[in-house]
C-alpha atoms as a PDB file:
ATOM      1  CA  UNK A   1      53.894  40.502  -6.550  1.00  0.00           C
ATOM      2  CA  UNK A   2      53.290  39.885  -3.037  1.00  0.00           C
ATOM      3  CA  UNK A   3      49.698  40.801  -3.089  1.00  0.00           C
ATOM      4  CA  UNK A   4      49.248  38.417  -5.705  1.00  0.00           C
ATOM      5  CA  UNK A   5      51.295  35.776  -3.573  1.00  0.00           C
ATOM      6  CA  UNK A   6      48.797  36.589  -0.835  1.00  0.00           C
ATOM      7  CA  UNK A   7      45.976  36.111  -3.152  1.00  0.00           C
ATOM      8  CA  UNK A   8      47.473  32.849  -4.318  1.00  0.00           C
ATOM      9  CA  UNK A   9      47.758  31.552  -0.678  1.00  0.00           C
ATOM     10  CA  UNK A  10      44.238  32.634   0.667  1.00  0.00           C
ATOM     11  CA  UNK A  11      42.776  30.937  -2.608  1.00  0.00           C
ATOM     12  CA  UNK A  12      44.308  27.315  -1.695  1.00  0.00           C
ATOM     13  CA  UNK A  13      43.579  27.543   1.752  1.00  0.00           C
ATOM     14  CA  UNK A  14      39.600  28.583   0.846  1.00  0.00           C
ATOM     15  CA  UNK A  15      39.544  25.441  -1.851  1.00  0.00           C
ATOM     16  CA  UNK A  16      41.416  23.626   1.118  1.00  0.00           C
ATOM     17  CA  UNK A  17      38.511  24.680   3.294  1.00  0.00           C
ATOM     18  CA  UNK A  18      35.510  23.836   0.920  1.00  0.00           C
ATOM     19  CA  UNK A  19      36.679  20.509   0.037  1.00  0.00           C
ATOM     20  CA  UNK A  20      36.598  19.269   3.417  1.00  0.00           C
ATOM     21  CA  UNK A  21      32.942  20.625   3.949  1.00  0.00           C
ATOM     22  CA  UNK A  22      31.984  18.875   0.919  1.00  0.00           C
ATOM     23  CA  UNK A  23      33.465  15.796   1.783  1.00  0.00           C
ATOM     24  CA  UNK A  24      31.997  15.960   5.646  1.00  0.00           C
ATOM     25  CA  UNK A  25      28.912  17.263   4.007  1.00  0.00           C
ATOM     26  CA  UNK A  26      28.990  13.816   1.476  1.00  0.00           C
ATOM     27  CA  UNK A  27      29.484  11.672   4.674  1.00  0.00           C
ATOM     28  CA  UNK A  28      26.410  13.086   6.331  1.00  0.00           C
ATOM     29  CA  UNK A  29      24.260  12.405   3.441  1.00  0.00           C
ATOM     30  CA  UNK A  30      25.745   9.074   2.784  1.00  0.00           C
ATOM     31  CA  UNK A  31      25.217   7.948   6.595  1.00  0.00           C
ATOM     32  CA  UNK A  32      21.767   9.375   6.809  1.00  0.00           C
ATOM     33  CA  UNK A  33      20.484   7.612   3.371  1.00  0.00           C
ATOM     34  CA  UNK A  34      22.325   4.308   4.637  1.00  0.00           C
ATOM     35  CA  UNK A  35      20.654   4.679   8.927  1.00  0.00           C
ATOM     36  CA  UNK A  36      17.009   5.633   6.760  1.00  0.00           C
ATOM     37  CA  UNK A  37      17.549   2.712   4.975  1.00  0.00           C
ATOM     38  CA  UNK A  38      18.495   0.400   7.641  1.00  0.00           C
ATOM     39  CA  UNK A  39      15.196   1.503   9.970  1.00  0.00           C
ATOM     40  CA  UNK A  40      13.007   0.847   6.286  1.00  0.00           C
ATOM     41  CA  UNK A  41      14.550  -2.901   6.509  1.00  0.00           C
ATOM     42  CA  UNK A  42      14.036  -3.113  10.169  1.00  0.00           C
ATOM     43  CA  UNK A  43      10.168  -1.806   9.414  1.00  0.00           C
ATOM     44  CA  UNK A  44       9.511  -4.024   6.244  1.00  0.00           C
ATOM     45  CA  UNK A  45      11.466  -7.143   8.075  1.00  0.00           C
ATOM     46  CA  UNK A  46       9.236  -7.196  11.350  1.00  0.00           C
ATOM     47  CA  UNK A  47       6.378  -6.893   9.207  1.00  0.00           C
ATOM     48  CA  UNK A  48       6.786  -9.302   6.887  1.00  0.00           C
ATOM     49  CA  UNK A  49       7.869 -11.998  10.105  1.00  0.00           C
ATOM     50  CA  UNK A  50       4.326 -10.731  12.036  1.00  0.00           C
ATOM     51  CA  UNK A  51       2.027 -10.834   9.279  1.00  0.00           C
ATOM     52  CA  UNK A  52       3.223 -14.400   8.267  1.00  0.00           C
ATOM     53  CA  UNK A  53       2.886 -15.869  12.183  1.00  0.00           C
ATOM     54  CA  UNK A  54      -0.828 -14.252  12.493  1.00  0.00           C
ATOM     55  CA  UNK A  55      -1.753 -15.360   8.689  1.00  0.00           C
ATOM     56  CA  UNK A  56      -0.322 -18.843   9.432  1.00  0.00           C
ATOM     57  CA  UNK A  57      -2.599 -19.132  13.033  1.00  0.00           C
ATOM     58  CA  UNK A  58      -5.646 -17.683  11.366  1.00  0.00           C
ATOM     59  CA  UNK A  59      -5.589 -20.182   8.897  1.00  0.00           C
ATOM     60  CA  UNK A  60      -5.241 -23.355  11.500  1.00  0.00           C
ATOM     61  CA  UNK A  61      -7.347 -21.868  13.769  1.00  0.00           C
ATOM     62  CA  UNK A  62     -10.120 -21.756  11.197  1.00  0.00           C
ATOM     63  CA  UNK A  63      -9.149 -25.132   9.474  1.00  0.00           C
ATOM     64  CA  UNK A  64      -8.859 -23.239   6.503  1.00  0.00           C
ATOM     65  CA  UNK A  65      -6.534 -25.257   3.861  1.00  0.00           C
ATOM     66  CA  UNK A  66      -4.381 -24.163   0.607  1.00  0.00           C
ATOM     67  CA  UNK A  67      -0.990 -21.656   0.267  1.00  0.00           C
ATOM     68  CA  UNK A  68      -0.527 -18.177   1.033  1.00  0.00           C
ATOM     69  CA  UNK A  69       1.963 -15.626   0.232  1.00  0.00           C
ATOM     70  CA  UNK A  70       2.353 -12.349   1.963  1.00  0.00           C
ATOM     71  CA  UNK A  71       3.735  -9.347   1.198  1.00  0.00           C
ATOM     72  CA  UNK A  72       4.929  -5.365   2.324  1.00  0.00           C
ATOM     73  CA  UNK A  73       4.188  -2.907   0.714  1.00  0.00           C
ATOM     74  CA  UNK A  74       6.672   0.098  -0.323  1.00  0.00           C
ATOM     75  CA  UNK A  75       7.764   2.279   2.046  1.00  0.00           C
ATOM     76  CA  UNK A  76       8.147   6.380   1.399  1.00  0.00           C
ATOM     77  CA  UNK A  77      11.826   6.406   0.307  1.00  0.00           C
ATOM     78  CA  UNK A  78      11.981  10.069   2.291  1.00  0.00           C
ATOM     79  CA  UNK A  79      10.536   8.537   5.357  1.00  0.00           C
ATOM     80  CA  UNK A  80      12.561  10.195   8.349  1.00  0.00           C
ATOM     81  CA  UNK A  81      12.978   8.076  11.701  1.00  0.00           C
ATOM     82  CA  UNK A  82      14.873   7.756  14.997  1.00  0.00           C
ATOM     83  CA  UNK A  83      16.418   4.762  15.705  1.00  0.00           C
ATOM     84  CA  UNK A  84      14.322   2.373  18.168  1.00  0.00           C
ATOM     85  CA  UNK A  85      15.940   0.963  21.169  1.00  0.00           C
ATOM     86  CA  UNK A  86      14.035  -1.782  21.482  1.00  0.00           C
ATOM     87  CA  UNK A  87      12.207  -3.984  19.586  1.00  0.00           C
ATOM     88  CA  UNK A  88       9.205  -2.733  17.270  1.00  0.00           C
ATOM     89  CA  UNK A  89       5.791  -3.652  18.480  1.00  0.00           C
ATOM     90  CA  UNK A  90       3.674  -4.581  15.475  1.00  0.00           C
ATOM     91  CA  UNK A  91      -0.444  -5.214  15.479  1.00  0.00           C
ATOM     92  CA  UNK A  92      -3.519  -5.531  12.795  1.00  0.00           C
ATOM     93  CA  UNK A  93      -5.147  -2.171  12.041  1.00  0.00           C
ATOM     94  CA  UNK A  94      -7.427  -3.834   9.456  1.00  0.00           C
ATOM     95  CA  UNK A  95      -9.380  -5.242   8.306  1.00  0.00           C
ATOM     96  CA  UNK A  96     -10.176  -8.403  11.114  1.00  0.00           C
ATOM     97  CA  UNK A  97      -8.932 -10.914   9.038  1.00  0.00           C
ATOM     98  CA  UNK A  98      -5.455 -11.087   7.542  1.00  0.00           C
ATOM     99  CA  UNK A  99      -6.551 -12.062   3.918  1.00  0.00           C
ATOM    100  CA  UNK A 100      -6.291  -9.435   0.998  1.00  0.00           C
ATOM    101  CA  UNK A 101      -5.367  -6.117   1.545  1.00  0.00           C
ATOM    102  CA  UNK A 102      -4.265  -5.455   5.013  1.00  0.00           C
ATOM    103  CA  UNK A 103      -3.069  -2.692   7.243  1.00  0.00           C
ATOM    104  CA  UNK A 104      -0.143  -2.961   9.740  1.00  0.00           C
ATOM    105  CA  UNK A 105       0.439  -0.731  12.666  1.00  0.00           C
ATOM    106  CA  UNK A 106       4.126  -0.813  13.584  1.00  0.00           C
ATOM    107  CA  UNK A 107       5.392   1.463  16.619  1.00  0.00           C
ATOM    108  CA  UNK A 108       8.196   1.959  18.553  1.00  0.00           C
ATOM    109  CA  UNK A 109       7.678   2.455  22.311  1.00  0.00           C
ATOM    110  CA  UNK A 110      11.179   4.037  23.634  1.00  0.00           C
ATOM    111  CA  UNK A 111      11.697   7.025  24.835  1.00  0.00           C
ATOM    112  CA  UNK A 112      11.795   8.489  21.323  1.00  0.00           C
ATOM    113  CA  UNK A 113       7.905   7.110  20.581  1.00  0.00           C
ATOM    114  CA  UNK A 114       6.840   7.150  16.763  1.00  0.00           C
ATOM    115  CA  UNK A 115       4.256   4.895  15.038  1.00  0.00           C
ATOM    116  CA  UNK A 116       3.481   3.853  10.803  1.00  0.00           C
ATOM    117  CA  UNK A 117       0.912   2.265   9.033  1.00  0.00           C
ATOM    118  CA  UNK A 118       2.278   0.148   6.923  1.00  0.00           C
ATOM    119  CA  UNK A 119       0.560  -1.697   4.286  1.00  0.00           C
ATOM    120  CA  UNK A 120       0.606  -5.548   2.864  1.00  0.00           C
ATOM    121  CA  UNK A 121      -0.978  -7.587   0.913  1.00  0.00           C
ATOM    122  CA  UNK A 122      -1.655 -11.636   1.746  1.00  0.00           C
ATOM    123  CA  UNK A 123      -2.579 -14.129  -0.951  1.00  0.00           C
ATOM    124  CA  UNK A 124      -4.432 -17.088  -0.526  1.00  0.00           C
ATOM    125  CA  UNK A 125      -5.227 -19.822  -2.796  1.00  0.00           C
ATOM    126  CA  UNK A 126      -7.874 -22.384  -2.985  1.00  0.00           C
ATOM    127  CA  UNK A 127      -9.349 -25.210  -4.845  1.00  0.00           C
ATOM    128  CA  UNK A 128     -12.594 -23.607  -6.441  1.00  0.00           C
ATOM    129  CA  UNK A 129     -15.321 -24.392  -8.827  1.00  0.00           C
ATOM    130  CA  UNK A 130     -14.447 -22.611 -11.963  1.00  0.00           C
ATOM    131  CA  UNK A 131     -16.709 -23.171 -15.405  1.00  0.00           C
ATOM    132  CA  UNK A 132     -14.743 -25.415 -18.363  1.00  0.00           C
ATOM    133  CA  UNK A 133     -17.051 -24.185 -20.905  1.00  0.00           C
ATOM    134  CA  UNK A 134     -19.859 -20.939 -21.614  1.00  0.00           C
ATOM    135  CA  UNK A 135     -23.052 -21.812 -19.707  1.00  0.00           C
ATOM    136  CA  UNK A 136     -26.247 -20.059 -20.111  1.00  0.00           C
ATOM    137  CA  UNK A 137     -28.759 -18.520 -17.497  1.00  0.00           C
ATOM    138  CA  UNK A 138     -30.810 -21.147 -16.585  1.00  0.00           C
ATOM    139  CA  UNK A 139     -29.053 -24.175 -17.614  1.00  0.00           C
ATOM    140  CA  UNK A 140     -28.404 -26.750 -15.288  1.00  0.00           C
ATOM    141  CA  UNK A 141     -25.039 -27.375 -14.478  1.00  0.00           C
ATOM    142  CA  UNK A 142     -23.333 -31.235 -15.520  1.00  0.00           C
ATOM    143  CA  UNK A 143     -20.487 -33.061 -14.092  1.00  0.00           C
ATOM    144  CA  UNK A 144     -18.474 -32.132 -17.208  1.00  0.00           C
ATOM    145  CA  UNK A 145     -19.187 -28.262 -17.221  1.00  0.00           C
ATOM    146  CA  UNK A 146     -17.161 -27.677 -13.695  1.00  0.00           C
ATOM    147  CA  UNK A 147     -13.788 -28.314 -12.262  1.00  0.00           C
ATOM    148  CA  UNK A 148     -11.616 -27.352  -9.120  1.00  0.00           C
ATOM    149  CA  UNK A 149      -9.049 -25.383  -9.958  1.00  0.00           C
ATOM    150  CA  UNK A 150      -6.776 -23.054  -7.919  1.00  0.00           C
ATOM    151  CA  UNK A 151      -7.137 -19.420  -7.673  1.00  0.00           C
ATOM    152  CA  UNK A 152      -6.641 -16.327  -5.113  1.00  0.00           C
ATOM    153  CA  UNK A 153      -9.698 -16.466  -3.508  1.00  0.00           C
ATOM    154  CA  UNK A 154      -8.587 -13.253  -1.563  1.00  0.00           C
ATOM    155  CA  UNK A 155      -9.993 -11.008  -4.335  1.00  0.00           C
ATOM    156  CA  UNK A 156     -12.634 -12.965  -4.819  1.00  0.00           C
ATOM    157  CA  UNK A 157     -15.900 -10.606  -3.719  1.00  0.00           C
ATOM    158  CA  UNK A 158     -18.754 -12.589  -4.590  1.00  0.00           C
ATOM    159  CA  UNK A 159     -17.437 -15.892  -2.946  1.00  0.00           C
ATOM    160  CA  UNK A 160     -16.597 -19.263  -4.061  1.00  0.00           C
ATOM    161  CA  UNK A 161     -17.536 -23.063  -4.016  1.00  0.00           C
ATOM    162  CA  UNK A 162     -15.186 -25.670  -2.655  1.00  0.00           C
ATOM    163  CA  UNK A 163     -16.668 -28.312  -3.100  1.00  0.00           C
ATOM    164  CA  UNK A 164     -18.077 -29.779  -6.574  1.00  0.00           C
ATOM    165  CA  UNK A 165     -21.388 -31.329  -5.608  1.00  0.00           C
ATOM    166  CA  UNK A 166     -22.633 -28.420  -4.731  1.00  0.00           C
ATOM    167  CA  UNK A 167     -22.625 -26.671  -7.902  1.00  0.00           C
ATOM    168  CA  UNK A 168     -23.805 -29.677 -10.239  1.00  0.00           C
ATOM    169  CA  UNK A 169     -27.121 -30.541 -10.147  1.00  0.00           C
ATOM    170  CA  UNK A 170     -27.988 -26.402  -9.794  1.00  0.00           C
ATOM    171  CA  UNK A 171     -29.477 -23.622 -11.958  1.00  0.00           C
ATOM    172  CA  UNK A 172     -28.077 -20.781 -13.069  1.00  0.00           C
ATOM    173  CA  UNK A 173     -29.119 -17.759 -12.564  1.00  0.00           C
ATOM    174  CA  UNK A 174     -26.670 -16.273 -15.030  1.00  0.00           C
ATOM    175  CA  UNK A 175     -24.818 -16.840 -17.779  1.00  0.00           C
ATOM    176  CA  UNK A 176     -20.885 -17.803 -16.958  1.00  0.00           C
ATOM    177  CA  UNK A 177     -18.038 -17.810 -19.045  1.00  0.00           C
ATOM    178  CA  UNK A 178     -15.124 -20.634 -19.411  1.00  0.00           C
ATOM    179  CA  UNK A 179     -12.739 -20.487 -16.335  1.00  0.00           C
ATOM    180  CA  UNK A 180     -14.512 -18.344 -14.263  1.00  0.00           C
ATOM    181  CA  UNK A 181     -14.964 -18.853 -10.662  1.00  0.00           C
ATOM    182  CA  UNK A 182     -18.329 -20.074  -9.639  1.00  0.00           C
ATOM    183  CA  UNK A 183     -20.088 -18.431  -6.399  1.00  0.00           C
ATOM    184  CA  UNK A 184     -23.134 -19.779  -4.554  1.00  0.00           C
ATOM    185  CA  UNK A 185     -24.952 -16.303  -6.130  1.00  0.00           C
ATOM    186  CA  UNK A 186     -24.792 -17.886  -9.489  1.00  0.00           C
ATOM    187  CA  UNK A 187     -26.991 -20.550  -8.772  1.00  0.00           C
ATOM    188  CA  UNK A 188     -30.468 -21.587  -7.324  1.00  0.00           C
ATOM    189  CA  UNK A 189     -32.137 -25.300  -6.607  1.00  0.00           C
ATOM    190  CA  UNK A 190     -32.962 -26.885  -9.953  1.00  0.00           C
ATOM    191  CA  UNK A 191     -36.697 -26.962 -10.255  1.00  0.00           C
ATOM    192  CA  UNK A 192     -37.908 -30.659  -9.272  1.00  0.00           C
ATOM    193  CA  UNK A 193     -41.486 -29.400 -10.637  1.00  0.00           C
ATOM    194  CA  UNK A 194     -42.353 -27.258 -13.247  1.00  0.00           C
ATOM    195  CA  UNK A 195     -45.276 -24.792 -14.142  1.00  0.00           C
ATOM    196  CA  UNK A 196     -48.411 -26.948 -15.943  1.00  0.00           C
ATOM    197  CA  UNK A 197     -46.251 -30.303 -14.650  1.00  0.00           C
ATOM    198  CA  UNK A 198     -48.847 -33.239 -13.643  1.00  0.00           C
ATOM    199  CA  UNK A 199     -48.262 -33.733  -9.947  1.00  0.00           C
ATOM    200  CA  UNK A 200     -49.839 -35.926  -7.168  1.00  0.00           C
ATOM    201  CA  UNK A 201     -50.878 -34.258  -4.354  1.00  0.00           C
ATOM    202  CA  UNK A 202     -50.291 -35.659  -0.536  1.00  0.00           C
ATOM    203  CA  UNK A 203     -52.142 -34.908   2.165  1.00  0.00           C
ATOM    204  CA  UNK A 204     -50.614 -36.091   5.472  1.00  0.00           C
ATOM    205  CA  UNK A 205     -52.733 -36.284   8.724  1.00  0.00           C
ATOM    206  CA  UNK A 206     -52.307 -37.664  12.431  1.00  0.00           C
ATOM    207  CA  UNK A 207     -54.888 -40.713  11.169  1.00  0.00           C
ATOM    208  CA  UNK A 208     -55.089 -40.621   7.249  1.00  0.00           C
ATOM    209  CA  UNK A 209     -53.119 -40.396   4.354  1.00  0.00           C
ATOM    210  CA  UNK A 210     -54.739 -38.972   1.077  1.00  0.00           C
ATOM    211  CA  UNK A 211     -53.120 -38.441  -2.332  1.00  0.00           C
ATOM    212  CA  UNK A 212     -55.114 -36.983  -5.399  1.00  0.00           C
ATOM    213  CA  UNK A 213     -54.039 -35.335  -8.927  1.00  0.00           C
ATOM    214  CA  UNK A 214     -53.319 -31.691  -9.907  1.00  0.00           C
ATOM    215  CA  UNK A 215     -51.405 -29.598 -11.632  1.00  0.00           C
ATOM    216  CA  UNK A 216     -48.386 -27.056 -10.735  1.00  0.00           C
ATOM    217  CA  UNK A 217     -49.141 -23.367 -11.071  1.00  0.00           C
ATOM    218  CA  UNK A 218     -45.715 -22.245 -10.957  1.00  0.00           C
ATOM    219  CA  UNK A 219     -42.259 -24.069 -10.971  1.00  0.00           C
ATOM    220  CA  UNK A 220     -40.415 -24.805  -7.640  1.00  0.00           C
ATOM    221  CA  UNK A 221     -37.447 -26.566  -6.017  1.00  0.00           C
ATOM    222  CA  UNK A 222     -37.533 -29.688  -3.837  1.00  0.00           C
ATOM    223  CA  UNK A 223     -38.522 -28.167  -0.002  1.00  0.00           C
ATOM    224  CA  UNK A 224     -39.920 -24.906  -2.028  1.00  0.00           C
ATOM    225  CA  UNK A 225     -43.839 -23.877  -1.363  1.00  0.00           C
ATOM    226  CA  UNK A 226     -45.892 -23.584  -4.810  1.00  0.00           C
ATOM    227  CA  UNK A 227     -49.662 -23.349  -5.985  1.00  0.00           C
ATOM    228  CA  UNK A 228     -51.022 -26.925  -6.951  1.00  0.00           C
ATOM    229  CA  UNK A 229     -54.604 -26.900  -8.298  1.00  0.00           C
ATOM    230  CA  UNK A 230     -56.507 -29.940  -7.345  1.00  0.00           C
ATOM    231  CA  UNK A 231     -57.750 -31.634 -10.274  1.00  0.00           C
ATOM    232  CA  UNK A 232     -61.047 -33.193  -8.705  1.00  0.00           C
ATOM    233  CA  UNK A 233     -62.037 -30.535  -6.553  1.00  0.00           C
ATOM    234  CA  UNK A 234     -60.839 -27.292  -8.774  1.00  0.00           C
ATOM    235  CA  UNK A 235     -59.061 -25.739  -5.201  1.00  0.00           C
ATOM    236  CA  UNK A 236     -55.596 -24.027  -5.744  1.00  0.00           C
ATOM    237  CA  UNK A 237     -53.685 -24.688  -2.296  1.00  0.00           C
ATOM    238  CA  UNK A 238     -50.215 -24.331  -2.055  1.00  0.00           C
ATOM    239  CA  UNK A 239     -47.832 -27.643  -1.347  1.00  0.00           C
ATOM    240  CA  UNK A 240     -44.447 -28.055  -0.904  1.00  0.00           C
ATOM    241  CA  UNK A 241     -42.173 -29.863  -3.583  1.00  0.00           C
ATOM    242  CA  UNK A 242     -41.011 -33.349  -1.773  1.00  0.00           C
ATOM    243  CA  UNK A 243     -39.816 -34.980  -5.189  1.00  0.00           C
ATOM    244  CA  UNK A 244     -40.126 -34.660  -8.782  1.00  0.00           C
ATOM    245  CA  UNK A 245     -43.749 -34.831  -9.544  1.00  0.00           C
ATOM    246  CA  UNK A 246     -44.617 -35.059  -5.893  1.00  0.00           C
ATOM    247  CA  UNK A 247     -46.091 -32.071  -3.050  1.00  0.00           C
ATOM    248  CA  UNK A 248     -47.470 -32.746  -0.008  1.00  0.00           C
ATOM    249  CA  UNK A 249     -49.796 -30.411   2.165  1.00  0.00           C
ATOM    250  CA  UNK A 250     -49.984 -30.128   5.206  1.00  0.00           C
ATOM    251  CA  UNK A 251     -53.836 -31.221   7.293  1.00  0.00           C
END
């Protein structure tokens, strides 16, 4: 009976003794999740603050208007870090620009040094030329086919038009679908003479002015050098488009 009291004892006194590690052992775990997640805010909070300031100068410094949005990117939830002492020190990595996809480098400078990359993301959005309707290669684009609509230019790779008389009036060099954004690649100089087009021919000198009739060998846009053939004299020279049915070369 007495050993079994013993036993009895030494059994309480053992739960006794692992219930209090598992508590302490809960508090640890609970404290370290709650200070890892308190540095992650401090991380993600000076971020967010710096990448706003330098997106909001870059923009006014380069008179560039419309909205922006920024964002930070997730941090590793088993990311690890000692407490900095002093404020966070928080700079560009890439690219030079803060538009699109961007990398911060975010340090800490005490006596405990450590330094993340962290990564973000800043939207911008823009009036652009977009397409209301299919066009076709070649076509040349009408006041009704275009609008300026807003998109996130910061994804946009090939470029984009901000302005509406630059786009109508042009050629296209490929077809484009309704809604799509229209870039400066997409389009050329309509032609202002065409290949087998009747065209008078200038010739400009210091003293004397001479025009004559020929015909265009090849199609080109106003300030574009093409082959004329004089019609009296037979001679191809080339001339440069000044108008529709007009090139002038130079004496």
């Amino acid at each position: 009976m007495q050993i079994l009291k013993t036993f009895f004892w030494h059994s309480i006194k053992n739960t006794r003794f692992f219930s209090k590690a598992a508590c302490l052992c809960l508090l640890i775990f609970f404290a370290t999740g709650a200070f890892a997640q308190s540095i992650q805010e401090q991380i993600i909070g000076t971020s967010q603050a710096f990448l706003e300031q330098i997106t909001a100068e870059y923009l006014a410094d380069n008179t560039i208007t419309g909205r922006h949005r920024v964002k930070i990117g997730r941090l590793d939830s088993r990311l690890r870090l000692p407490v900095c002492a002093i404020p966070l020190q928080v700079s560009l990595e890439s690219p030079a620009q803060p538009i699109g996809r961007v990398t911060l480098r975010v340090r800490c400078d005490s006596n405990a040094p450590w330094t993340i990359f962290v990564p973000g993301q800043v939207d911008l959005y823009r009036e652009v030329a977009v397409s209301l309707r299919s066009l076709a290669r070649n076509s040349v684009v009408q006041a009704a086919d275009v609008q300026l609509a807003e998109r996130d230019v910061s994804s946009l790779r090939q470029g984009y038009i901000l302005n509406l008389e630059n786009v109508i009036g042009q050629k296209l060099t490929r077809p484009i679908q309704p809604n799509q954004v229209i870039s400066a690649n997409f389009l050329k100089a309509a032609a202002a003479v065409n290949k087998g087009d009747a065209v008078v021919i200038s010739a400009r000198g210091s003293s004397m002015f001479v025009r004559m009739p020929g015909i265009a060998l090849e199609e080109g846009a106003i300030g574009q050098q093409i082959k004329v053939r004089n019609a009296r004299s037979q001679r191809t020279v080339h001339a440069r488009v000044t108008a529709p049915g007009q090139v002038e070369v130079a004496m």
